[in-house]
Protein backbone atom coordinates (compact mmCIF):
# COMPACT_ATOMS: atom_id res chain seq x y z
CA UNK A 1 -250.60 -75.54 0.43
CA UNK A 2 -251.02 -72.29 -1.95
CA UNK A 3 -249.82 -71.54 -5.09
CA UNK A 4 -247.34 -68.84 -4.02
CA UNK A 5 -246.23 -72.03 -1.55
CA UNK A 6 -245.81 -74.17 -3.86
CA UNK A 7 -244.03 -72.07 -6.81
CA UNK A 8 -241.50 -71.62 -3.32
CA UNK A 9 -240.99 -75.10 -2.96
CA UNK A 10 -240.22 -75.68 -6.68
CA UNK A 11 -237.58 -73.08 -6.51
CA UNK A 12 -236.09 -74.60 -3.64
CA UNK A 13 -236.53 -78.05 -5.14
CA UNK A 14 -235.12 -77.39 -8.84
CA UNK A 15 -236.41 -78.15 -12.01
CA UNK A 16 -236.31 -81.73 -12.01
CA UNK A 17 -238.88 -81.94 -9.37
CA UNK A 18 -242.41 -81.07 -9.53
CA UNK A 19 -244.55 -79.64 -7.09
CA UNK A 20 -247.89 -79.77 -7.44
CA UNK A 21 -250.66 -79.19 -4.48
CA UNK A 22 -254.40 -80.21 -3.57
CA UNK A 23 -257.11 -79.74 -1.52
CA UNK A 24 -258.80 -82.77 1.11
CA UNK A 25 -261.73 -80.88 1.09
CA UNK A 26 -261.95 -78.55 -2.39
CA UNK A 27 -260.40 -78.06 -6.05
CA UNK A 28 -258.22 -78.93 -6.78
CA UNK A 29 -258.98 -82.41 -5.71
CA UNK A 30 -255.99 -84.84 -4.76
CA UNK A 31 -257.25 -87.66 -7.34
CA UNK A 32 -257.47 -84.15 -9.73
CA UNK A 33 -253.49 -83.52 -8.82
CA UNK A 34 -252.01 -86.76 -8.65
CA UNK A 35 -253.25 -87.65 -12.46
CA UNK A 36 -251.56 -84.77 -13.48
CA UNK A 37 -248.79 -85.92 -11.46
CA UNK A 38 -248.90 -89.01 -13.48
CA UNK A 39 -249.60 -87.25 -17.13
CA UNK A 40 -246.21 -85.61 -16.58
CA UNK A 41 -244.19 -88.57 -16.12
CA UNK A 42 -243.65 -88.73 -12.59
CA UNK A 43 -243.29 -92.35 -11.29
CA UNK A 44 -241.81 -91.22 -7.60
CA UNK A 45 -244.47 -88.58 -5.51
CA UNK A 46 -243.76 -87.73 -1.90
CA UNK A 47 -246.74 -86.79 -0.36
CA UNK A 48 -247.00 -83.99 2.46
CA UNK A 49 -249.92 -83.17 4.13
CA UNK A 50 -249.21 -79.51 5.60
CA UNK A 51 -250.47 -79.90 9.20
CA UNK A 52 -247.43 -80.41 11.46
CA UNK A 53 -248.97 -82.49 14.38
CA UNK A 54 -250.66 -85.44 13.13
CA UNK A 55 -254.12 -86.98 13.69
CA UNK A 56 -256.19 -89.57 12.15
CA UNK A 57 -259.01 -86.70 11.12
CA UNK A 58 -256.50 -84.62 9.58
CA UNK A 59 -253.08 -86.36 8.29
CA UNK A 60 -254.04 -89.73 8.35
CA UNK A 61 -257.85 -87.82 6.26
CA UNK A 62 -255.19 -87.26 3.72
CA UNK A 63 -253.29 -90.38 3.43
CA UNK A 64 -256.87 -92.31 2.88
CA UNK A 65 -257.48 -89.98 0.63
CA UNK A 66 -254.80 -90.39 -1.32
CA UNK A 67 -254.42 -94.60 -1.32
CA UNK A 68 -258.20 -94.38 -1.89
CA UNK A 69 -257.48 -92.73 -5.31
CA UNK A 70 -254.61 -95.15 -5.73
CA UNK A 71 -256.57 -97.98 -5.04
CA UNK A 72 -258.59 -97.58 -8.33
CA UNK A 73 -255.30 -97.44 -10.44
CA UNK A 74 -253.58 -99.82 -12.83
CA UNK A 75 -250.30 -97.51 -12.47
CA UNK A 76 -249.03 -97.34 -8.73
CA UNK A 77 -246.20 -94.68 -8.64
CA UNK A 78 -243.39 -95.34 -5.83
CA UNK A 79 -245.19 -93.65 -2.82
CA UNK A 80 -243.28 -91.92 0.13
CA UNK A 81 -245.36 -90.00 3.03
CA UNK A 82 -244.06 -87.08 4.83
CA UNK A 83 -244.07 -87.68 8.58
CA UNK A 84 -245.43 -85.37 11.28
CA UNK A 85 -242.87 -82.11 11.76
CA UNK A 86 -244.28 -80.54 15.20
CA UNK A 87 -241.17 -80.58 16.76
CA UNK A 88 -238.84 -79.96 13.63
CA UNK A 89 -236.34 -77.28 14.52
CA UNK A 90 -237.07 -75.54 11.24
CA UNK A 91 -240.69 -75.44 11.73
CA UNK A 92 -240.04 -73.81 15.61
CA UNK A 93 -237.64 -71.77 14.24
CA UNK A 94 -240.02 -70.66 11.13
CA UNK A 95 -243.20 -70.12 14.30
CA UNK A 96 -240.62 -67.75 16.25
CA UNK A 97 -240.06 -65.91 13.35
CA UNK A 98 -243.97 -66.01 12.18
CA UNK A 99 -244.37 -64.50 15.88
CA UNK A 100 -241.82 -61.98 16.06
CA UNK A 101 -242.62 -60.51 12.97
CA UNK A 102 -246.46 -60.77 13.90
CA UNK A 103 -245.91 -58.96 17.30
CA UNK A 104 -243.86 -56.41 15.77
CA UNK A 105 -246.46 -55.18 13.81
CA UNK A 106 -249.01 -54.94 17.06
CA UNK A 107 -249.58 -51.34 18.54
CA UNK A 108 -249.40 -52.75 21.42
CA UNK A 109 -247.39 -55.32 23.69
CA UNK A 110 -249.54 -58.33 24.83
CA UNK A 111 -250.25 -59.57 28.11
CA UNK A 112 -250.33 -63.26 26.95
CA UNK A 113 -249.33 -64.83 23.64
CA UNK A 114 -252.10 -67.73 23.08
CA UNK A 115 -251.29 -70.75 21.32
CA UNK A 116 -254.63 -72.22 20.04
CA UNK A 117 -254.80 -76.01 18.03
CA UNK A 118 -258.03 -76.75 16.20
CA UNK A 119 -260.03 -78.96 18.36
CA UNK A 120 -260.53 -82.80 18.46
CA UNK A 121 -262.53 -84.98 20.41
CA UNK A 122 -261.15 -86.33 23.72
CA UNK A 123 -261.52 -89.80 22.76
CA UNK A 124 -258.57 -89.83 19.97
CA UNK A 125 -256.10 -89.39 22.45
CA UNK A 126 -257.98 -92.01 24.16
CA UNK A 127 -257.90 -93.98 21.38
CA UNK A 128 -254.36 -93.26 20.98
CA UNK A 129 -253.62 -90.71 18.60
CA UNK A 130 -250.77 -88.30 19.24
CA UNK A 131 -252.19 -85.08 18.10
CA UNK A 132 -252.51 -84.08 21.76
CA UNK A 133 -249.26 -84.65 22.70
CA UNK A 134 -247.55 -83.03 19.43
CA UNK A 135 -249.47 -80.04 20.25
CA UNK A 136 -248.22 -79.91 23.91
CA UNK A 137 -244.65 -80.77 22.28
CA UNK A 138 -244.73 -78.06 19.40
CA UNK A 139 -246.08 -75.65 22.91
CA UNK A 140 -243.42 -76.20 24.74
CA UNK A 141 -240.40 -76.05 21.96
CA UNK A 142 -241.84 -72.54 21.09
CA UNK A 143 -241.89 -71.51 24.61
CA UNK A 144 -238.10 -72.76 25.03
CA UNK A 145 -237.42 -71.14 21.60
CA UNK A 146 -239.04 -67.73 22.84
CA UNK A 147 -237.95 -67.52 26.51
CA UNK A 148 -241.62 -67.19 27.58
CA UNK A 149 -243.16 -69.13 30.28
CA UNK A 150 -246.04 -71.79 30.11
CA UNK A 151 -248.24 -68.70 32.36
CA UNK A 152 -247.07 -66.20 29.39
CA UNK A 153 -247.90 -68.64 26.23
CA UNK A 154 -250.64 -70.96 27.45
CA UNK A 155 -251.85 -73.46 25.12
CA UNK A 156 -255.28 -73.81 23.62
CA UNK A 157 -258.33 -76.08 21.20
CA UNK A 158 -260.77 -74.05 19.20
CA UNK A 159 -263.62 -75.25 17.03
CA UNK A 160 -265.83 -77.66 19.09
CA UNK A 161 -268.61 -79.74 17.62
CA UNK A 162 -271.12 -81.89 18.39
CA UNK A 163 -271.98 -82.65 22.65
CA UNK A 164 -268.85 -85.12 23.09
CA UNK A 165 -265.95 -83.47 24.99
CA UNK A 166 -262.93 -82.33 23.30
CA UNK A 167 -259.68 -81.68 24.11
CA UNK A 168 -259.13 -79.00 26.54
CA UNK A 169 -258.76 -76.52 28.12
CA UNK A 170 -260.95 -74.39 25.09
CA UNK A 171 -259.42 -71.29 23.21
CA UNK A 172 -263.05 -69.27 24.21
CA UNK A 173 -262.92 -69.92 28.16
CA UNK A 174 -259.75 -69.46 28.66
CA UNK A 175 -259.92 -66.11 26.85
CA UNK A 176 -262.64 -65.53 29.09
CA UNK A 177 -260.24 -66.45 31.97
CA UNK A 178 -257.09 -63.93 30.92
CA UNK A 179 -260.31 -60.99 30.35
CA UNK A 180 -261.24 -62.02 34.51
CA UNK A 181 -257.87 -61.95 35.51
CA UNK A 182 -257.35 -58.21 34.19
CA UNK A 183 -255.53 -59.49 30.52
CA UNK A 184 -256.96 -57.25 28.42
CA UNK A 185 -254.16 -57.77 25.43
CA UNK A 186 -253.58 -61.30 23.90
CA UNK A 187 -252.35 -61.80 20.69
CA UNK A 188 -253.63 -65.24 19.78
CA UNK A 189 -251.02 -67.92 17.47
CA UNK A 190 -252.37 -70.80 15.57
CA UNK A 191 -249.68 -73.61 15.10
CA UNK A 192 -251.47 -76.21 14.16
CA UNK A 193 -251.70 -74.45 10.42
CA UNK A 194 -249.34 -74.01 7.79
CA UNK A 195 -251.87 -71.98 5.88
CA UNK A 196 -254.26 -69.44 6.86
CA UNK A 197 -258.12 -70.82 6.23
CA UNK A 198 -261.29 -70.57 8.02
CA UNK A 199 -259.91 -72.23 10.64
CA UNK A 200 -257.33 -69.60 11.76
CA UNK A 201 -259.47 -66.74 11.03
């Protein structure tokens, strides 16, 4: 979450609740943020990691994180988690807005809209983590939200690592693909952010 994100939510919240944000990885740290949480009084903290599909490596990073720093604490504050919102209609409603406003501002009209997820390795979903499926889910509700077709919007998994296989199809072939089948404009969505970082760029 950024600043200018969370200065939103504590207009939208009130006065009486705080808003505070941290980093997993980075300053401010969540051990950092949550003793501030604490210095101010604050006995009842909902946490809310920002990405909207879950997965062990990225939600459930946050959650250790966070009962890790707990864990080391005489004072235990009334702890609520925020659950997975892929398929929230606000959050498809505020990714058809992101996407309208983004394609309005093109100089041109694409051929396909892609919808690329940061990568994960094949064997969480075999392990049985839903990441996959939200991803497919949060796909599909945009489509239906949009009008566009599966063909029009196809769904992609950037940032590969390592030799294991990951969740496909990839963002690069499949860009490779649209260029061989004569697509020569994509505009390229990343809904598996709530935040522009390296990731998205």
């Amino acid at each position: 979450i950024t600043r200018l994100q969370s200065e939103a939510l504590q207009g939208a919240f009130g006065p009486e609740v705080i808003v505070d944000h941290a980093m997993r990885y980075g300053s401010p740290a969540i051990g950092e943020r949550l003793a501030a949480l604490r210095a101010q009084g604050c006995d009842r903290i909902c946490v809310a990691p920002l990405y909207p599909q879950y997965s062990g490596a990225t939600t459930g990073s946050v959650l250790d994180e966070v009962f890790d720093v707990l864990r080391g604490e005489r004072w235990m504050p009334a702890l609520r988690t925020m659950p997975p919102y892929h398929d929230h209609p606000a959050h498809i409603a505020a990714l058809k807005t992101g996407l309208e406003r983004g394609l309005a501002k093109l100089d041109f009209v694409p051929d396909r809209i892609l919808l690329s997820f940061h990568g994960m390795p094949k064997r969480t979903l075999e392990l049985g983590d839903p990441y996959h499926c939200q991803c497919q889910k949060t796909a599909r509700l945009l489509r239906e939200s949009t009008g566009r077709s599966e063909a029009e919007m196809p769904i992609g998994f950037q940032s590969l690592f390592g030799r294991a296989e990951w969740l496909k199809p990839y963002t690069l072939p499949l860009l490779e693909e649209m260029a061989g089948s004569g697509f020569r404009r994509v505009a390229v969505l990343m809904p598996g952010f709530s935040a522009d970082c390296v990731e998205t760029l």
